[in-house]
Protein backbone atom coordinates (compact mmCIF):
# COMPACT_ATOMS: atom_id res chain seq x y z
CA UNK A 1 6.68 -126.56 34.11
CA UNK A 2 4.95 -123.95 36.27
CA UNK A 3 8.05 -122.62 37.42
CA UNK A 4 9.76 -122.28 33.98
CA UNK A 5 6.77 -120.13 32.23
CA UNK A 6 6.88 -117.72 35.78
CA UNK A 7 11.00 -117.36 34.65
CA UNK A 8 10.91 -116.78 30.83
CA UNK A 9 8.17 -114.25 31.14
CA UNK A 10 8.97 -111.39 32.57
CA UNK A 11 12.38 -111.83 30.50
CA UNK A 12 10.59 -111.01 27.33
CA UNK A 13 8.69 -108.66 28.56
CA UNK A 14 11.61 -106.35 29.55
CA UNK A 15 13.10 -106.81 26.53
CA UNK A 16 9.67 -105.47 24.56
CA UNK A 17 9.84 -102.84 26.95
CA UNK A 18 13.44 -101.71 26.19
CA UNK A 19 12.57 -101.69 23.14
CA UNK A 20 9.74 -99.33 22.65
CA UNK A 21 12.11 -96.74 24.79
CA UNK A 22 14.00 -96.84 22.20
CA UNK A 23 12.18 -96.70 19.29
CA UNK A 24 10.46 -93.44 21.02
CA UNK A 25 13.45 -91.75 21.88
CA UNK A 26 14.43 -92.11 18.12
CA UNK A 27 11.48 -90.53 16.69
CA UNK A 28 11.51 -87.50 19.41
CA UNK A 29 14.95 -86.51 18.30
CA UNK A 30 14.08 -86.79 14.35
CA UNK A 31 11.09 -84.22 14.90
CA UNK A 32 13.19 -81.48 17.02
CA UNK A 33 16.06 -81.40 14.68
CA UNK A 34 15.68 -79.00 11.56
CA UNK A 35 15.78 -79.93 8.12
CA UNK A 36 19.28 -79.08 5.89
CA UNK A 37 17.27 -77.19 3.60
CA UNK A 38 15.25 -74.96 5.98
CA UNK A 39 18.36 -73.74 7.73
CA UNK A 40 19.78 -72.98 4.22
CA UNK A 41 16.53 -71.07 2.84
CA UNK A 42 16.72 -69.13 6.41
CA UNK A 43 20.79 -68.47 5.91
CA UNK A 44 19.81 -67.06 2.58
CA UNK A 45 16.80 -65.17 3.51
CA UNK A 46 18.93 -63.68 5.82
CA UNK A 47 21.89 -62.94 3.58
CA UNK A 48 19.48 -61.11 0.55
CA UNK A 49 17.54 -58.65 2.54
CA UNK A 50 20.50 -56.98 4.35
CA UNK A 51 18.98 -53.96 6.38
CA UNK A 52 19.19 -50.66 4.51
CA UNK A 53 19.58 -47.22 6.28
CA UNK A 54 17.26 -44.40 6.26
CA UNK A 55 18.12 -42.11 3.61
CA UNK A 56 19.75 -39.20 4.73
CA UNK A 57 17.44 -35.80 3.76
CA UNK A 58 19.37 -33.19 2.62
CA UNK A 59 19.23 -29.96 4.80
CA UNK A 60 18.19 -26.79 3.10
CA UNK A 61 20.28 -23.67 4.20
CA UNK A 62 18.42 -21.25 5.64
CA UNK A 63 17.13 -17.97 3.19
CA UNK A 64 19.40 -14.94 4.02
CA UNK A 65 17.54 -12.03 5.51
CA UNK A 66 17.85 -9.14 3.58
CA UNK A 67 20.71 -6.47 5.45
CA UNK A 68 19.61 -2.76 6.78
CA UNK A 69 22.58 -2.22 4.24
CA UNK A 70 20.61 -3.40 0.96
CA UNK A 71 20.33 -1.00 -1.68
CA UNK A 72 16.54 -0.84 -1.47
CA UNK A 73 14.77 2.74 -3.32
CA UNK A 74 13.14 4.59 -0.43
CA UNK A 75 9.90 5.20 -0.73
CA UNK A 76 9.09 8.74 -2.95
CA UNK A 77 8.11 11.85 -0.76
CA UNK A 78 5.15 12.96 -2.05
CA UNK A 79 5.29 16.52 -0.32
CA UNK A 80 9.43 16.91 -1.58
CA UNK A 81 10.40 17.51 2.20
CA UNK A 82 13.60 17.43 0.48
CA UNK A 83 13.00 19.59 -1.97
CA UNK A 84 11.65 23.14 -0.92
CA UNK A 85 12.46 25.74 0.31
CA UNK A 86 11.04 28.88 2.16
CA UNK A 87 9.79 30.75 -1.01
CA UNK A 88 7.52 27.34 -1.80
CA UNK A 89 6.09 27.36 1.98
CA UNK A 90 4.96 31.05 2.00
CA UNK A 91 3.59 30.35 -2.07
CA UNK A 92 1.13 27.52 -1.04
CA UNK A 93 0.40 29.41 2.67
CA UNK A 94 -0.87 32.57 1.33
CA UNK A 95 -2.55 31.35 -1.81
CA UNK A 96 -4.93 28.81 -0.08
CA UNK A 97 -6.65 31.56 1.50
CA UNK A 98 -6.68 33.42 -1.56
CA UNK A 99 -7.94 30.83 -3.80
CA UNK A 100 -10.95 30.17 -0.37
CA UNK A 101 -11.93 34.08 -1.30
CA UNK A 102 -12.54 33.69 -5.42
CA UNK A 103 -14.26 30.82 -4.15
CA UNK A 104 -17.01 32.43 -1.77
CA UNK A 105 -17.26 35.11 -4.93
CA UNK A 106 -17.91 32.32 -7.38
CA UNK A 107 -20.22 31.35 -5.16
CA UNK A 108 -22.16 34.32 -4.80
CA UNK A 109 -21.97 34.84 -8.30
CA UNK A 110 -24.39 31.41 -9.19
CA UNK A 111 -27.48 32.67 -7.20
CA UNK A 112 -27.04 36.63 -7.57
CA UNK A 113 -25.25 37.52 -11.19
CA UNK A 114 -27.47 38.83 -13.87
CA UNK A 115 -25.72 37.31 -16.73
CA UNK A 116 -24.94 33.76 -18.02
CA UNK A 117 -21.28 34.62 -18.54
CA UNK A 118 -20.79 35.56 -14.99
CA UNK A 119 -21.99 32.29 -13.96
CA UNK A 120 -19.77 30.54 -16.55
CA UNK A 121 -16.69 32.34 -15.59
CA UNK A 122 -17.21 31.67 -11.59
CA UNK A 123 -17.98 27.75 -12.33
CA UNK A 124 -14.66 27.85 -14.30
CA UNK A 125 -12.80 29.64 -11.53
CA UNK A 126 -13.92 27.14 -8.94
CA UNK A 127 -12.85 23.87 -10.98
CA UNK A 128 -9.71 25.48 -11.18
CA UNK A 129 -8.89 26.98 -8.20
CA UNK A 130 -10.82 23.60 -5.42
CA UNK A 131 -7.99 21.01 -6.63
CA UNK A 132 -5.38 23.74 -6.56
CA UNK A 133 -6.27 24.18 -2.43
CA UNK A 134 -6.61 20.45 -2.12
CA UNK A 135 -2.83 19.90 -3.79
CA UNK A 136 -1.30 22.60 -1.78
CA UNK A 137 -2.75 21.60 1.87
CA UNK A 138 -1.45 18.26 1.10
CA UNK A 139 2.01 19.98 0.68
CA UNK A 140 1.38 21.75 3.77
CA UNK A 141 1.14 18.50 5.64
CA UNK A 142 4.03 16.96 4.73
CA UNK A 143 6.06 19.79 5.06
CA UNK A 144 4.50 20.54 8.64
CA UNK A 145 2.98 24.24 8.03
CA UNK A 146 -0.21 25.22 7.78
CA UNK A 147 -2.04 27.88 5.59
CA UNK A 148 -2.26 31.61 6.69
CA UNK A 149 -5.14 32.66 8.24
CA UNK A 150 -7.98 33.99 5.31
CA UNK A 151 -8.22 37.51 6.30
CA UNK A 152 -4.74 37.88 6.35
CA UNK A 153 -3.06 40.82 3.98
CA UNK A 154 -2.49 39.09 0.57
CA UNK A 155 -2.00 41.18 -2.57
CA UNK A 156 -5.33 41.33 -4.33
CA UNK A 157 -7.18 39.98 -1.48
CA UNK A 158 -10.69 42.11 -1.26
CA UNK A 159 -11.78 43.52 2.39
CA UNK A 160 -14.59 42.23 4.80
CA UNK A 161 -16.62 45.49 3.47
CA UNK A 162 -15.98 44.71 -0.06
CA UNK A 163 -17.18 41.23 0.23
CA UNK A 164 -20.21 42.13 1.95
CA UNK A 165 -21.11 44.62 -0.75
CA UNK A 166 -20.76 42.30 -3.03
CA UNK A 167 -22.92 39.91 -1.11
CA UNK A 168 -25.65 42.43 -1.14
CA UNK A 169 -25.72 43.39 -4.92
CA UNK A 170 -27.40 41.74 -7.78
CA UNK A 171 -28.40 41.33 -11.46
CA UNK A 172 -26.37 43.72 -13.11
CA UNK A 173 -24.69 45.73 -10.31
CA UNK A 174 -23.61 42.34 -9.10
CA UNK A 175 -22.04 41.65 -12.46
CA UNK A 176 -20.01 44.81 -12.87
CA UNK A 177 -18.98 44.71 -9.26
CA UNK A 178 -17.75 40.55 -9.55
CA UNK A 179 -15.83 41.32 -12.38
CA UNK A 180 -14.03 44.47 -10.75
CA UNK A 181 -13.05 42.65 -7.77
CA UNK A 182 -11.82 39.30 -9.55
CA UNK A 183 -9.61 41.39 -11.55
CA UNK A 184 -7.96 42.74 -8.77
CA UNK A 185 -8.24 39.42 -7.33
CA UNK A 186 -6.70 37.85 -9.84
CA UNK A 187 -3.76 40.10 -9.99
CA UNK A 188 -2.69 39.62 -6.68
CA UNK A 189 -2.91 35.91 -7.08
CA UNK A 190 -0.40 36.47 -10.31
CA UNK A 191 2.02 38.59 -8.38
CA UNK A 192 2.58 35.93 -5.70
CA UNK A 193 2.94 32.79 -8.57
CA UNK A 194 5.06 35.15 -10.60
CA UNK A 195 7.06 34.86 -6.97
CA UNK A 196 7.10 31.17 -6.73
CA UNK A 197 8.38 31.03 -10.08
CA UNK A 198 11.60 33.44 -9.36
CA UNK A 199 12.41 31.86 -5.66
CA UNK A 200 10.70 28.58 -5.26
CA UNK A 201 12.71 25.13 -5.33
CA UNK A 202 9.75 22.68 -5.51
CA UNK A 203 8.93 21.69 -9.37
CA UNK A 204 5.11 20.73 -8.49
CA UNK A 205 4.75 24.75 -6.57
CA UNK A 206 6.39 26.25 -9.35
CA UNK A 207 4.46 24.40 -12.34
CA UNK A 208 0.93 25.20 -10.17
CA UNK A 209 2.68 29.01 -10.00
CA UNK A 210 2.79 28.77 -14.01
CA UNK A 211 -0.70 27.12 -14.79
CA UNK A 212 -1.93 30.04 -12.43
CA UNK A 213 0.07 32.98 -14.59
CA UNK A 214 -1.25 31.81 -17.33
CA UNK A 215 -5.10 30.64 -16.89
CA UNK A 216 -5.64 33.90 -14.83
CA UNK A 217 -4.31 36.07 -17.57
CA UNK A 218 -6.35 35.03 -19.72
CA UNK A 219 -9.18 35.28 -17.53
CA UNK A 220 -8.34 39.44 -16.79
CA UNK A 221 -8.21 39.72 -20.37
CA UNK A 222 -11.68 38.59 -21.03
CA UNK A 223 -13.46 40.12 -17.99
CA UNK A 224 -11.95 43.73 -19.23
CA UNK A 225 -13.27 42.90 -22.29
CA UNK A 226 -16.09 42.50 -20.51
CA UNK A 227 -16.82 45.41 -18.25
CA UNK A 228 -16.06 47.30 -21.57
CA UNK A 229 -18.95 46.19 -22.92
CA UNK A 230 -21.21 47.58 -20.01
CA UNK A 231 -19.68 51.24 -20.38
């Protein structure tokens, strides 16, 4: 009896044994193995969002720099360089020094004439005659000349003895002696725009020639009429 239990035993154990093995190895293989429908939901996953490509940027040609060739207006000389000639060069030479001398006798004429209307007349002259210098040195430069020297020999142009008697009058003497010299002045300064206006090529010299004709004619008219008063 001993004997038989120590036989039959270890036979059933084994065959418990065996048994759990393979009731183990079943269950490992069931929990690697994927399920149907999460291979499918991958597979379509997979198939909907295909990768898309960058969108290609379109390239912008570059902007055309404009040729020497272009028909772009040069810029406007304000001197004319292109325009003048030799008559409008000696014109605006001369009469800058000639306006500078009506200018120092204007200004002689506000501390040292006698009568109002002297005063008047040299305020008048030298608001006409200060842009008139300014104008023609700015043709000057752009031409590339410069004005004569001021005691050069102009028509009209009074001496270094006249203008210092003239700087030593006053009152009345002063008066009669202004007014005799700006006449003369004044004539010289017509003969040289009457010039301009015969020979010169530049429109702005040879308007400023005509505004000068005609302002300083008037002006002679009404200082004769003056001095003929004082007789």
């Amino acid at each position: 009896m001993t004997s038989f239990s120590r036989i039959v035993l270890p036979a059933a154990t084994s065959a418990v044994v065996l048994t759990l093995l393979a009731g183990c190895s079943g269950s490992g293989t069931d929990a690697a193995a994927p399920s149907p429908s999460a291979s499918v939901a991958a597979s379509d996953s997979a198939t909907a969002a295909p990768s898309e490509s960058p969108a290609e940027t379109p390239t912008e040609a570059p902007a055309e720099t404009p040729s020497a060739t272009d028909d772009t207006p040069a810029s406007p000389d304000p001197a004319g360089a292109a325009g003048h000639n030799d008559a409008d060069v000696s014109f605006a030479k001369m009469m800058i020094p000639h306006h500078l001398q009506a200018i120092d006798m204007a200004g002689l004429a506000r501390t040292q004439a006698g009568d109002q209307w002297i005063r008047d007349l040299a305020a008048k002259i030298t608001e006409a005659q200060d842009p008139e210098i300014r104008t023609m040195k700015g043709w000057l430069d752009g031409w590339g000349e410069e004005p004569l020297p001021r005691d050069h020999a102009m028509p009209g142009m009074s001496s270094a003895a006249e203008m210092d008697k003239l700087a030593k009058a006053d009152g009345s003497p002063f008066d009669r002696l202004f007014v005799t010299m700006m006449i003369k002045h004044h004539t010289g300064a017509i003969k040289m725009a009457e010039e301009e206006r015969a020979s010169g090529a530049f429109a702005e010299a040879k308007a400023m020639a005509e505004t000068i004709v005609a302002t300083q004619k008037a002006e002679i008219k009404e200082m004769k009429a003056y001095l003929a008063k004082l007789k």
